[in-house]
Protein backbone atom coordinates (compact mmCIF):
# COMPACT_ATOMS: atom_id res chain seq x y z
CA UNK A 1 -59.85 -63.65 4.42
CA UNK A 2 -58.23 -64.29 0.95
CA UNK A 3 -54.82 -64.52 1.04
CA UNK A 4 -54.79 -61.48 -1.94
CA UNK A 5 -56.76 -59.30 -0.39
CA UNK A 6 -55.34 -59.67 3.08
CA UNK A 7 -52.29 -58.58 1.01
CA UNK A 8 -54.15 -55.84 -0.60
CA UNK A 9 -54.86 -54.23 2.86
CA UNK A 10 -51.06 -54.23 3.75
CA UNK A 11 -49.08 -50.94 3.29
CA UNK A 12 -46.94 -50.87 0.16
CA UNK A 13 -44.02 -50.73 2.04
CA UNK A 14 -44.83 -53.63 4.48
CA UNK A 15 -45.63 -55.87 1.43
CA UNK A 16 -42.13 -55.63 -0.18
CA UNK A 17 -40.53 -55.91 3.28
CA UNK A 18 -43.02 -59.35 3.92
CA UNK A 19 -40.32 -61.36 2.22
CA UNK A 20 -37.31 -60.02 3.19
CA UNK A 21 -35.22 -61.61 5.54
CA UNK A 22 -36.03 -59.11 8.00
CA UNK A 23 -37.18 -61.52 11.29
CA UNK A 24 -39.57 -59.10 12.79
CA UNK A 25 -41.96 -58.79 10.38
CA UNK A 26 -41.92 -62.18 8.86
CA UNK A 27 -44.38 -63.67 6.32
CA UNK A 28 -48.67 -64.53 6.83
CA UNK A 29 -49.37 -67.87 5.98
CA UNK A 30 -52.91 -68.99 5.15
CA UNK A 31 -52.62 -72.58 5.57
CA UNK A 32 -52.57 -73.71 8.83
CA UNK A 33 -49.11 -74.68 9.71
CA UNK A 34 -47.08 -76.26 12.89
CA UNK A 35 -44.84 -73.91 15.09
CA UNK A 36 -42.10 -76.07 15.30
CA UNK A 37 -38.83 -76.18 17.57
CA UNK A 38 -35.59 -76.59 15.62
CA UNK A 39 -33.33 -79.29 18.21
CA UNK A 40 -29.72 -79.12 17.29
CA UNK A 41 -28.45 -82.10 15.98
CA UNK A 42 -26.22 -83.85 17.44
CA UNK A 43 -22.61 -84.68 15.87
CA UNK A 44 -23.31 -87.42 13.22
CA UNK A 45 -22.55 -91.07 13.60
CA UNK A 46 -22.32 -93.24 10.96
CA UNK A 47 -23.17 -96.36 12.81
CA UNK A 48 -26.21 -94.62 13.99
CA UNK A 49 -28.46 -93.11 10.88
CA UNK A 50 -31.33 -92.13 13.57
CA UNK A 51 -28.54 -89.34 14.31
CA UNK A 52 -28.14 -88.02 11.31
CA UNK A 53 -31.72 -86.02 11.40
CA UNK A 54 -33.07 -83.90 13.15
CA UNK A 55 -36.05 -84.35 15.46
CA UNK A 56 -39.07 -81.28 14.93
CA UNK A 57 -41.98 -81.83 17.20
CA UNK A 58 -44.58 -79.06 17.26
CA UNK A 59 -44.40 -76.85 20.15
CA UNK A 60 -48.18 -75.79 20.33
CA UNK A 61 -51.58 -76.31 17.96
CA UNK A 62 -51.33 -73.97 15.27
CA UNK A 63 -53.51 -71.25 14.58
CA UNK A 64 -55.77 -69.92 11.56
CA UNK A 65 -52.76 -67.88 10.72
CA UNK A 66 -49.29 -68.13 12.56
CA UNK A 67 -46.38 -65.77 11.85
CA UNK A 68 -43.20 -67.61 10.93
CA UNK A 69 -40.09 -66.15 10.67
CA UNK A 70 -38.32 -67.06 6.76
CA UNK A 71 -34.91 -69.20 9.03
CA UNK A 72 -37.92 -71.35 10.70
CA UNK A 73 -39.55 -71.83 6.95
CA UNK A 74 -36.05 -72.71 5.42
CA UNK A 75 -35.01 -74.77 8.17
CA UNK A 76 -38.43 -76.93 7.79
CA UNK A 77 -38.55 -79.10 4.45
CA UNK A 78 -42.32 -80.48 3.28
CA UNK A 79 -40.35 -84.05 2.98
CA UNK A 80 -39.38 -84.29 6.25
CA UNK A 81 -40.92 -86.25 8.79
CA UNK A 82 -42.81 -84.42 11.17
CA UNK A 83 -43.22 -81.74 9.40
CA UNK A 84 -47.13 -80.83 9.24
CA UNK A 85 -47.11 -77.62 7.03
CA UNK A 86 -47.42 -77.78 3.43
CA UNK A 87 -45.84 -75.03 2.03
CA UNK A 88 -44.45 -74.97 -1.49
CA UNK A 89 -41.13 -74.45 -3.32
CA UNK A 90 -42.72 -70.96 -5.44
CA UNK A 91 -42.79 -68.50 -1.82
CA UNK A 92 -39.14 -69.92 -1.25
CA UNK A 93 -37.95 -68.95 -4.28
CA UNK A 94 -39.50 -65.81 -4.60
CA UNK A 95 -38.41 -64.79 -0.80
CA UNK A 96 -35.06 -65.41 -2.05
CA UNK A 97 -35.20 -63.35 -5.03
CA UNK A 98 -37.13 -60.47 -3.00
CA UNK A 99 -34.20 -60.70 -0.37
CA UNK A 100 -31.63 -60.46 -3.07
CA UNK A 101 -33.84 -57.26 -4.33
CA UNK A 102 -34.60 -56.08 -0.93
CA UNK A 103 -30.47 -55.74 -0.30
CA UNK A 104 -30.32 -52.74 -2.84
CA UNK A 105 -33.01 -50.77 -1.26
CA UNK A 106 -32.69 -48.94 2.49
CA UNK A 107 -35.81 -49.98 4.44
CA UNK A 108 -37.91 -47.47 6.70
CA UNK A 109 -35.68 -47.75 9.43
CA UNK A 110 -32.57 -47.07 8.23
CA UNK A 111 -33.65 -44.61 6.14
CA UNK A 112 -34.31 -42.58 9.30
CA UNK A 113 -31.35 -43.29 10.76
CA UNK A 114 -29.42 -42.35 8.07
CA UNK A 115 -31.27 -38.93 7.93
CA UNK A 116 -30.99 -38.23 11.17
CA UNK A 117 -27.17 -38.20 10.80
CA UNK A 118 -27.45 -35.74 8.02
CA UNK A 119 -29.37 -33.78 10.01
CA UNK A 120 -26.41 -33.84 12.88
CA UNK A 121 -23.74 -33.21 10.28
CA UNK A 122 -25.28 -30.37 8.31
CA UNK A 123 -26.02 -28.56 11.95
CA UNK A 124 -22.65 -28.93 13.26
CA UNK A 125 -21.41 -27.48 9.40
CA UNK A 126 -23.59 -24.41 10.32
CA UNK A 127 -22.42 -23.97 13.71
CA UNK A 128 -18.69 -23.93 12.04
CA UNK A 129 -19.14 -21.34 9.37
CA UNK A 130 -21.56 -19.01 11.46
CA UNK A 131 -18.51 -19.42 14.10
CA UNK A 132 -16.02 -18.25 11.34
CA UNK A 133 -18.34 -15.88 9.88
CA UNK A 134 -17.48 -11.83 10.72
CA UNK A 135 -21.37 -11.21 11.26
CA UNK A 136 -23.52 -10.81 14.68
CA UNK A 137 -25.05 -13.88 14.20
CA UNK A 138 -24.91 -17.88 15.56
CA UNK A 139 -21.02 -16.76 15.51
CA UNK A 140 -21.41 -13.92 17.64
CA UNK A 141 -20.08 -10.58 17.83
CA UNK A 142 -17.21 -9.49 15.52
CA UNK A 143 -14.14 -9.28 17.56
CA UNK A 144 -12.57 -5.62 17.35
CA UNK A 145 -9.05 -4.67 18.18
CA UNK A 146 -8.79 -2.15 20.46
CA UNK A 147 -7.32 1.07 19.53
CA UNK A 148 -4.95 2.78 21.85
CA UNK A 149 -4.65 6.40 21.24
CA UNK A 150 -1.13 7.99 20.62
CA UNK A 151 0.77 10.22 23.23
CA UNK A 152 2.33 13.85 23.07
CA UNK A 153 5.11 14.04 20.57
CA UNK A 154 4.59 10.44 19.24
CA UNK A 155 4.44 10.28 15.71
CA UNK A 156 4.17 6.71 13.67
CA UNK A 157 5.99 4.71 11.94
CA UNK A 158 8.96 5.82 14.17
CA UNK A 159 11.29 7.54 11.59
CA UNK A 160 11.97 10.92 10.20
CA UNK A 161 9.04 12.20 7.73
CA UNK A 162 11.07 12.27 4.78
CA UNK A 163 12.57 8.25 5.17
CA UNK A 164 11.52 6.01 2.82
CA UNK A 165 9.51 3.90 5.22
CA UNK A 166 7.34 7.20 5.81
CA UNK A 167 6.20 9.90 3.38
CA UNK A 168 9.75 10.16 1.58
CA UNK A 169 11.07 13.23 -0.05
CA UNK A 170 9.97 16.19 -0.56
CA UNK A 171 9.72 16.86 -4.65
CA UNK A 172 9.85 20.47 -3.98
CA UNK A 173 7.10 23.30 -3.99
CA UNK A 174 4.32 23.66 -6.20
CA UNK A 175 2.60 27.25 -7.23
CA UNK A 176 -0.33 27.82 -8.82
CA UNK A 177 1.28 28.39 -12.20
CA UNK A 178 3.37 25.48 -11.90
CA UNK A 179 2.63 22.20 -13.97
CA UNK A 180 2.47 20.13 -11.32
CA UNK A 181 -0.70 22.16 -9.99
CA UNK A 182 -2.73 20.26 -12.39
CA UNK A 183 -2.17 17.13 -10.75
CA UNK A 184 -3.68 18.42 -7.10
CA UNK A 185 -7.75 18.03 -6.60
CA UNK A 186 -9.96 19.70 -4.81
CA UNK A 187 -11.89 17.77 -1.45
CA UNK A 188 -15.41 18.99 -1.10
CA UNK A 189 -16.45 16.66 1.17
CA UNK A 190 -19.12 17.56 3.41
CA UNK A 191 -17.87 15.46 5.83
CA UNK A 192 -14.82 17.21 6.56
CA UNK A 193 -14.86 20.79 7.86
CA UNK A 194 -12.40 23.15 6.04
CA UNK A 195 -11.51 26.08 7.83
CA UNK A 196 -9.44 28.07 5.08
CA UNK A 197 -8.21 31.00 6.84
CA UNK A 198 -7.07 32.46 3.81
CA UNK A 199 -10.27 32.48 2.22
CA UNK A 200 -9.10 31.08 -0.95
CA UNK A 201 -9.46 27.61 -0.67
CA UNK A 202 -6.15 26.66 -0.41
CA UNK A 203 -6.96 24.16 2.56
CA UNK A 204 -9.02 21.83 0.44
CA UNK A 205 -6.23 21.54 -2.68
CA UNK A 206 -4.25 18.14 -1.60
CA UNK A 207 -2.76 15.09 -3.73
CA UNK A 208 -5.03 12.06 -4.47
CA UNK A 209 -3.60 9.77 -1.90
CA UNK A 210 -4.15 12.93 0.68
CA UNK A 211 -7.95 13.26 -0.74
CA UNK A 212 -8.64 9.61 -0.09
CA UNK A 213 -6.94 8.92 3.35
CA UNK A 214 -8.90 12.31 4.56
CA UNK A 215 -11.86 11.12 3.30
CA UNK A 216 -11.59 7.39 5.15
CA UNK A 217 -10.91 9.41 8.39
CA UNK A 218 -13.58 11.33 8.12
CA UNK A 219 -15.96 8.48 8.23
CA UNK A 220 -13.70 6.94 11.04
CA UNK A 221 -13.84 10.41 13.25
CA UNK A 222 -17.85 10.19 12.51
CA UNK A 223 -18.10 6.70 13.51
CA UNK A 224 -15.81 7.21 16.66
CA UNK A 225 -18.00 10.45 18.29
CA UNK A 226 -21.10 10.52 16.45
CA UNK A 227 -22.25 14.57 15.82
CA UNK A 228 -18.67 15.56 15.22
CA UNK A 229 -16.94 15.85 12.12
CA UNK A 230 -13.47 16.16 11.03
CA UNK A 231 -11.67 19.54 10.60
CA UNK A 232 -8.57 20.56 8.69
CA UNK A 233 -6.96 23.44 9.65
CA UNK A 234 -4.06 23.52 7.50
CA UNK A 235 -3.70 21.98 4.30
CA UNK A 236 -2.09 23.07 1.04
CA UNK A 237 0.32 25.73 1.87
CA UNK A 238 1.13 28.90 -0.85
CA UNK A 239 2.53 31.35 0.96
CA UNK A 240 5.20 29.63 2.36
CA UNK A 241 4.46 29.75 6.08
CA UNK A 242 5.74 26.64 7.15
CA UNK A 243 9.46 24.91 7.09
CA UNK A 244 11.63 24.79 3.94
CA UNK A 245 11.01 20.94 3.92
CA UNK A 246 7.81 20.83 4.73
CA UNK A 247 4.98 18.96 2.47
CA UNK A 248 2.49 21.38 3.11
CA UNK A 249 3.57 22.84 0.12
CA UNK A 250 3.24 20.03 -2.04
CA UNK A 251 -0.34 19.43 -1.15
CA UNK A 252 0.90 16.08 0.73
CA UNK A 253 0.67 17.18 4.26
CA UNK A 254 -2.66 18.24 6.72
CA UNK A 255 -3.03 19.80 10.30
CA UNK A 256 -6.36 18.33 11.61
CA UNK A 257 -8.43 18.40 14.66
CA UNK A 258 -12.25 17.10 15.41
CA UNK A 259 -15.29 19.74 15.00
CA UNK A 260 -15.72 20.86 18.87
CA UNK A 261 -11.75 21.37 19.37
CA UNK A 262 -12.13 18.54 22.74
CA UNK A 263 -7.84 18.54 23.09
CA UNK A 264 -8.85 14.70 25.11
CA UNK A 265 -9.74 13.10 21.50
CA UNK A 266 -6.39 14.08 19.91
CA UNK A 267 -4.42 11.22 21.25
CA UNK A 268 -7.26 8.88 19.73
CA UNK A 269 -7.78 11.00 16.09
CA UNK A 270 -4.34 10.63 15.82
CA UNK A 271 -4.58 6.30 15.90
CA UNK A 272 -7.88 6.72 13.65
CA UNK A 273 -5.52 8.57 11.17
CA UNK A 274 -2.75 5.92 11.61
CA UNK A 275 -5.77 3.18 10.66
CA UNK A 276 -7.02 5.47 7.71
CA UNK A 277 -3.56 4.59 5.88
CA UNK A 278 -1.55 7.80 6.08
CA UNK A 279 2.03 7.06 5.95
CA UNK A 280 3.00 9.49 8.87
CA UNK A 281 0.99 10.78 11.89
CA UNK A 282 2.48 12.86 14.32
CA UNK A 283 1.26 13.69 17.78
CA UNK A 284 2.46 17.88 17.37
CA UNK A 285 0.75 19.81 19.06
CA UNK A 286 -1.87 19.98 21.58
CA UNK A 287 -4.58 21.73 19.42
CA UNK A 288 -3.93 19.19 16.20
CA UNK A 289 -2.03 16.52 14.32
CA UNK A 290 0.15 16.48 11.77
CA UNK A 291 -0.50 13.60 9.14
CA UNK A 292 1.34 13.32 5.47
CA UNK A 293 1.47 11.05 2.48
CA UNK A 294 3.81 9.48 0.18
CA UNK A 295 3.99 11.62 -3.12
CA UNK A 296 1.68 9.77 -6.41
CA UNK A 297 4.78 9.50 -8.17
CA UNK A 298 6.39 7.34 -5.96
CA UNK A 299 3.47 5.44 -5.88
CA UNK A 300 4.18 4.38 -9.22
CA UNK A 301 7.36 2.31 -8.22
CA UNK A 302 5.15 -0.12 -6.94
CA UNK A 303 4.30 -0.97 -10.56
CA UNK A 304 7.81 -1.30 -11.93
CA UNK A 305 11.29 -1.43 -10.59
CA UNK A 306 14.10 0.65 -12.53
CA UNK A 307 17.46 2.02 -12.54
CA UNK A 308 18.14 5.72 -12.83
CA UNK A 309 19.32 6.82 -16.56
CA UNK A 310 23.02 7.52 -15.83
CA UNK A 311 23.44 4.20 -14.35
CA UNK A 312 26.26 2.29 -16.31
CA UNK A 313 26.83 -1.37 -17.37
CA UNK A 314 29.76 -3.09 -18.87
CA UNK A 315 29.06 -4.24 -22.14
CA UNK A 316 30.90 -7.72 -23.83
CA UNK A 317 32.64 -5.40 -25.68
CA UNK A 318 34.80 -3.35 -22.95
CA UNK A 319 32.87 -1.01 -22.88
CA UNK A 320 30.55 1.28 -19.95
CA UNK A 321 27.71 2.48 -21.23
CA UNK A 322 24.73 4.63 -19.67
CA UNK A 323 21.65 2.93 -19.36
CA UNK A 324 19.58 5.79 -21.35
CA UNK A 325 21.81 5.06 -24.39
CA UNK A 326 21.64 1.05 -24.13
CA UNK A 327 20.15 -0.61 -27.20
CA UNK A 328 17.88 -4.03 -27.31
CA UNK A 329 20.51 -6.45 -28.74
CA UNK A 330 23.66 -5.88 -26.82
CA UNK A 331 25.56 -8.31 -24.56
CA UNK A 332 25.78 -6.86 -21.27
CA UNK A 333 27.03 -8.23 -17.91
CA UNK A 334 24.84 -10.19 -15.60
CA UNK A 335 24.86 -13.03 -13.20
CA UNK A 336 24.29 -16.77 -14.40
CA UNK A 337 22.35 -19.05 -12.15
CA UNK A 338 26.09 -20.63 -10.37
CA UNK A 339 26.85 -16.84 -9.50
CA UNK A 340 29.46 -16.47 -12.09
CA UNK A 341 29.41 -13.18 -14.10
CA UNK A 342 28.54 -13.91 -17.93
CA UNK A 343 27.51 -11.80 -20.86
CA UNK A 344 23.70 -12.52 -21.30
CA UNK A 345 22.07 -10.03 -24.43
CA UNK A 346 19.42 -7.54 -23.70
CA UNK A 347 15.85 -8.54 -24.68
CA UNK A 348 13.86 -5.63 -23.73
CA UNK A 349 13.30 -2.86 -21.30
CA UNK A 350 10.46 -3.47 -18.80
CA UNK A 351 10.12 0.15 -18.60
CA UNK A 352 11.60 3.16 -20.06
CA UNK A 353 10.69 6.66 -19.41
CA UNK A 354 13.02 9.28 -20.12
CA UNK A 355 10.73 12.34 -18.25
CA UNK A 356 9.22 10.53 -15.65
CA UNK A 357 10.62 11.51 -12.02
CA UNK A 358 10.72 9.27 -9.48
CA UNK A 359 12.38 8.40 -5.59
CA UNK A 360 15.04 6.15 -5.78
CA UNK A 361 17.28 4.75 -3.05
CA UNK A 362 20.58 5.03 -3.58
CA UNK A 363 23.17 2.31 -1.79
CA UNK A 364 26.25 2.96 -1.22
CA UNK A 365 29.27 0.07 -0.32
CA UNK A 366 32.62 0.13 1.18
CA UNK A 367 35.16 0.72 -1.70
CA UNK A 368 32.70 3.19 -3.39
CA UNK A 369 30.54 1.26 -5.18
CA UNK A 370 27.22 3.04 -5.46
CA UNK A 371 24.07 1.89 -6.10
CA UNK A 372 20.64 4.09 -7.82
CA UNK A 373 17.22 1.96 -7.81
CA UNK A 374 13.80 1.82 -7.58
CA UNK A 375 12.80 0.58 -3.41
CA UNK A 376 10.73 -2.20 -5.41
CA UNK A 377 14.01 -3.81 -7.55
CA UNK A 378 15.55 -6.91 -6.12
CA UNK A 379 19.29 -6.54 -5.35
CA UNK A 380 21.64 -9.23 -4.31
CA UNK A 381 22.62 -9.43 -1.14
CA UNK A 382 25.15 -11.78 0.23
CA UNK A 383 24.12 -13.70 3.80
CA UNK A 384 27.51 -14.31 5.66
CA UNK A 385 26.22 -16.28 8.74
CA UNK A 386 24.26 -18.78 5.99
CA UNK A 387 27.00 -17.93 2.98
CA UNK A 388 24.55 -17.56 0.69
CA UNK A 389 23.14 -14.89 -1.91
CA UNK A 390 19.79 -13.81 -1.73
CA UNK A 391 17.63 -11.51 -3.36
CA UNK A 392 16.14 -8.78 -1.26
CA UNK A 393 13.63 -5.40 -1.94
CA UNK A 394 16.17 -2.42 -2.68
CA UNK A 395 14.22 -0.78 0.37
CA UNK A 396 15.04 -3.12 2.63
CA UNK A 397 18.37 -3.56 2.42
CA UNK A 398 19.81 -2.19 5.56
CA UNK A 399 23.53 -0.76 6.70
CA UNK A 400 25.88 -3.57 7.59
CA UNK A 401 23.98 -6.22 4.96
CA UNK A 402 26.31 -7.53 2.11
CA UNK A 403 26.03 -6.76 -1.42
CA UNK A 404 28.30 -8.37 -4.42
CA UNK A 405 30.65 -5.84 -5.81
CA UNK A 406 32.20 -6.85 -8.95
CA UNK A 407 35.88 -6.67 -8.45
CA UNK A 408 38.48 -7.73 -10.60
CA UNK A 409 36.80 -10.28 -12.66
CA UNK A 410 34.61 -11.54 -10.20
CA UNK A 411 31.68 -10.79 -7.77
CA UNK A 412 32.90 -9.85 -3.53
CA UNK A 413 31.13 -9.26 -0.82
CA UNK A 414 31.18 -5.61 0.19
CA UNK A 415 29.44 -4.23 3.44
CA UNK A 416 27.01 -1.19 2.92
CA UNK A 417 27.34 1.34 5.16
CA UNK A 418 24.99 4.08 3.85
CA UNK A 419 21.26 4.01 2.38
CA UNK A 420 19.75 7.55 1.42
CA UNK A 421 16.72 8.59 -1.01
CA UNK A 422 16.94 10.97 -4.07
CA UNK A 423 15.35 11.95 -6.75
CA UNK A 424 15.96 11.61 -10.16
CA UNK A 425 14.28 12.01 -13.78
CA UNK A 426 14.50 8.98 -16.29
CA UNK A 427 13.91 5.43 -15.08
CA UNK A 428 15.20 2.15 -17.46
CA UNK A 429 14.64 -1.58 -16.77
CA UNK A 430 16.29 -3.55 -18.81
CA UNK A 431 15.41 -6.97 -19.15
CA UNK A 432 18.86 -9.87 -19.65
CA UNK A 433 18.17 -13.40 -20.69
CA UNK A 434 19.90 -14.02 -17.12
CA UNK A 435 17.14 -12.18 -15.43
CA UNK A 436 20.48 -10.60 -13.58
CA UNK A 437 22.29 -7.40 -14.50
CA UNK A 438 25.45 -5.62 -13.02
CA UNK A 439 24.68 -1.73 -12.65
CA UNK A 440 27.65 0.78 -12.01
CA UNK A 441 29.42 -2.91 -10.61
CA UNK A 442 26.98 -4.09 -8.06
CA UNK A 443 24.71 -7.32 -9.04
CA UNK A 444 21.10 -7.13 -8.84
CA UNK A 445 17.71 -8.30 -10.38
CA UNK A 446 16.53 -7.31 -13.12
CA UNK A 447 13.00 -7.95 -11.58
CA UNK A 448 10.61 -5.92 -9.18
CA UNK A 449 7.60 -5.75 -7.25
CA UNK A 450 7.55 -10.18 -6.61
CA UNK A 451 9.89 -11.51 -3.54
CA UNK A 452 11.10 -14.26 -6.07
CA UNK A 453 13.61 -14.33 -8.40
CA UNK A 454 12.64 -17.98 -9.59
CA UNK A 455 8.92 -17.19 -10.35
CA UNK A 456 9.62 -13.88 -11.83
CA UNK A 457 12.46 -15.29 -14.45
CA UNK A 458 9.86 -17.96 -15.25
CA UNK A 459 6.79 -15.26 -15.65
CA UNK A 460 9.42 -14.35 -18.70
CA UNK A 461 9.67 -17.73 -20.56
CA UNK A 462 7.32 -17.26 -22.88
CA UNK A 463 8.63 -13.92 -23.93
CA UNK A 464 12.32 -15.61 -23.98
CA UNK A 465 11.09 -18.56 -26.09
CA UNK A 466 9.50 -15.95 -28.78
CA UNK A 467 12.58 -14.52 -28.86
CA UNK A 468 14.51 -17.08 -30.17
CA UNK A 469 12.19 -18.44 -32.24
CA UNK A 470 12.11 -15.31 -33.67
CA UNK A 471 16.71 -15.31 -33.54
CA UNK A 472 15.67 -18.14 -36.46
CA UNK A 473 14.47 -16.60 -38.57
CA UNK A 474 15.85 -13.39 -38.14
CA UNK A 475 19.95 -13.44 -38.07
CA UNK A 476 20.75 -10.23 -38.35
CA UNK A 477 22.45 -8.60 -35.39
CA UNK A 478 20.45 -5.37 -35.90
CA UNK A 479 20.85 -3.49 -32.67
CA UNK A 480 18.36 -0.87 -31.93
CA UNK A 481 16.54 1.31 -29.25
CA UNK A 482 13.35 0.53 -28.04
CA UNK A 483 10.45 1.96 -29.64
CA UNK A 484 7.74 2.09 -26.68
CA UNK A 485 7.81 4.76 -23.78
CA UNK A 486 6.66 3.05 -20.57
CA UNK A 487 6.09 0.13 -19.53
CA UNK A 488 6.63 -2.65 -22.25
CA UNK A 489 3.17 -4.36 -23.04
CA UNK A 490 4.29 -7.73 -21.71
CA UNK A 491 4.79 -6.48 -18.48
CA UNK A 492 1.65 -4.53 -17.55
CA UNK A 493 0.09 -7.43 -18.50
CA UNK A 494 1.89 -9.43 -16.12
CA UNK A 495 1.61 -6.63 -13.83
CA UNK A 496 -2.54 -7.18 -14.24
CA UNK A 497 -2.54 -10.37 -13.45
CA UNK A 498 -0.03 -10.88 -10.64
CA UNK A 499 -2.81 -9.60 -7.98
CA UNK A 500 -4.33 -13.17 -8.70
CA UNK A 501 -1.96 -15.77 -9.48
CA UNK A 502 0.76 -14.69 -6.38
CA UNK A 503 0.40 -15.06 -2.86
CA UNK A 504 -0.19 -10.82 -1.31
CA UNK A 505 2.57 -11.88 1.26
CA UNK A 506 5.35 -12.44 -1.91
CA UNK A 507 4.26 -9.25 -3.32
CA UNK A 508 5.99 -5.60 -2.92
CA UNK A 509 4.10 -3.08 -0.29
């Protein structure tokens, strides 16, 4: 056979792997050549040239063709003596090119290998995210916490109804003719059974955030006993049949109990109603529970924090003025960042609505000091077992903590030693180049909503920096009211964003 066409019937892959330096497949010769032995050679002696080369004898009669690996071709020169092959200098040249070509490529076999560790590495990838996954599948079944169902009398979160923690205050009764009645929908959920002893559909009238916790327990109650439905048995309340304070009359408050009236499932509705999100459940009776919501208005604190419109500050001229009568412009006193008290001028106000009604928690210190603000404003409050100042929700400030009183030029430590809710119409936020303001003498934030002072002051720079760019060219000490009702433009659209630039755990719930 040729020695072309015996290459010709070669795969393509074994032909560019014939001249690698790969010793088990080797090259064909088609010349008859000598299998020879390579003897080590011995260390070199001058004296003795016979030593200085090596001795090849051939090991067996060659063949028509004999496979010979490309170390035994090298090692063996034409010129040698001995040597009975007659190869040429072209195949070693081009063996040594195709090596140097064959280096770049990955041959058959470790191309498999190297796919059979992708293979391993992409199935133990799988076998991590199905494990983290919340589906039935290679992960297994979702793990569900189990719900233990409420005793007689228990009501959560374990506080009074009316606390700030719970439902809050009661804003008072609402009537049919009254304003407010506007602002109450009407559930016609087919889910939920309304019994309406009345007969004038009084039981289905209820606040927003009542409408949509009913309606999530209502799928929870179906879910739980499948063929039973939810029933309400006592909802918005008209004719005054109830306790004074009671939020049946604001369309905040339900009586409920499951379709067949089973008294065993009432310990269990009442967790379902606890996991649908209403902000107080309580165990009441035997033949229903008693759940309640937060009112929408105070819902809106969680947007913005505020002070309450007769709330003072001490201006750099002397003199106390009322928050509602404030003006963008004035020096008021605030808090630098060394927790000295400083004059620092009013930019803006966050918010300012002079009709809007809201729940405020009011602080009160030793010495008098009192304290009117939203539960989402950031206060100062003074650590004594780390003597430091820290800025803490207005809602969580609790009865022995420290707040800083200003007292005779300068900012004390005064223990609080009572925390109650009101509610009051107006609501200011004033906004100090500081980022801190003293109201009616006790220090606080200007800020809300973000457990940071630092990253809420520097949410602000840009708005600072406009502002005295704008001081440049402008040098008149015009002061004036604001001219927006609300929220101030630059804040809601911080208030957009903040959902996606701040970690949920910094943020006010």
């Amino acid at each position: 056979m040729h020695r072309k066409s015996a290459a010709r019937s070669l795969p393509s892959a074994s032909r560019s792997c014939n001249l690698c330096s790969d010793s088990r497949m080797g090259r064909w010769r088609q010349t008859p050549v000598a299998r020879v032995v390579v003897v080590p050679c011995a260390t070199p002696d001058p004296a003795n040239p016979a030593m200085q080369s090596t001795a090849r004898l051939p090991a067996s009669p060659p063949g028509p063709y004999e496979m010979v690996t490309m170390e035994e071709e090298m090692s063996v020169s034409p010129l040698e003596e001995g040597s009975v092959g007659h190869s040429r200098a072209g195949p070693t040249s081009r063996c040594r090119s195709a090596r140097a070509a064959c280096a770049g490529r990955v041959c058959g076999p470790q191309r498999s290998r190297t796919m059979v560790w992708l293979m391993v590495a992409l199935l133990a990838l799988v076998q991590l995210t199905a494990g983290c996954g919340p589906g039935r599948g290679i992960g297994g079944p979702r793990r569900t916490r189990k719900l233990l169902p409420l005793v007689f009398k228990q009501h959560v979160p374990n506080v009074s109804e009316n606390s700030l923690s719970a439902s809050g205050m009661q804003e008072g009764p609402i009537s049919r003719n009254d304003s407010k009645f506007r602002s109450l929908e009407t559930n016609y959920n087919k889910d939920i059974i309304f019994k309406d002893e009345e007969g004038t559909g009084a039981d289905r009238v209820m606040t927003q955030r009542c409408k949509e916790k009913l309606n999530i327990l209502a799928v929870s109650v179906m879910n739980q006993w499948p063929g039973l439905r939810l029933m309400v048995t006592e909802g918005w309340d008209e004719d005054h049949m109830h306790a004074p304070e009671s939020l049946h009359y604001e369309g905040r408050a339900v009586d409920i109990m499951t379709s067949d009236k089973d008294r065993s499932k009432i310990g269990m509705l009442a967790r379902l109603a606890v996991e649908a999100g209403f902000d107080w459940v309580f165990y009441e009776s035997r033949s229903h529970i008693h759940c309640s919501v937060k009112s929408d208005s105070s819902q809106s604190s969680h947007t913005s924090g505020c002070f309450t419109g007769d709330s003072t500050v001490l201006t750099e001229a002397g003199v106390h003025r009322k928050l509602s009568e404030l003006r963008i412009g004035e020096r008021v006193q605030a808090v630098d960042a060394a927790g000295r008290t400083v004059f620092s001028e009013v930019l803006m106000f966050m918010d300012r609505d002079t009709h809007q009604r809201r729940e405020f928690v009011t602080i009160e210190a030793e010495g008098g000091a009192l304290l009117k603000v939203t539960p989402a404003h950031l206060v100062m409050v003074w650590r004594r077992e780390r003597s430091e100042t820290r800025f803490v929700f207005a809602d969580r400030v609790r009865e022995g903590d420290h707040i800083l009183v200003h007292v005779a030029g300068s900012l004390e430590p005064r223990a609080v030693h009572r925390i109650s809710a009101t509610l009051a119409e107006g609501v200011y936020a004033p906004l100090t180049g500081e980022g801190t303001i003293v109201v009616d003498s006790i220090a606080a934030s200007c800020y809300a909503l973000i457990d940071s002072q630092t990253v809420a002051h520097w949410s602000f720079l840009p708005y600072r920096l406009a502002e005295k760019v704008s001081a440049l060219f402008d040098r008149t000490d015009s002061l004036s009211l604001p001219r927006h009702e609300g929220i101030h433009w630059y804040a809601k659209s911080l208030y957009t964003i903040k959902d996606y630039l701040i970690p949920s755990n910094w943020l006010y719930h």
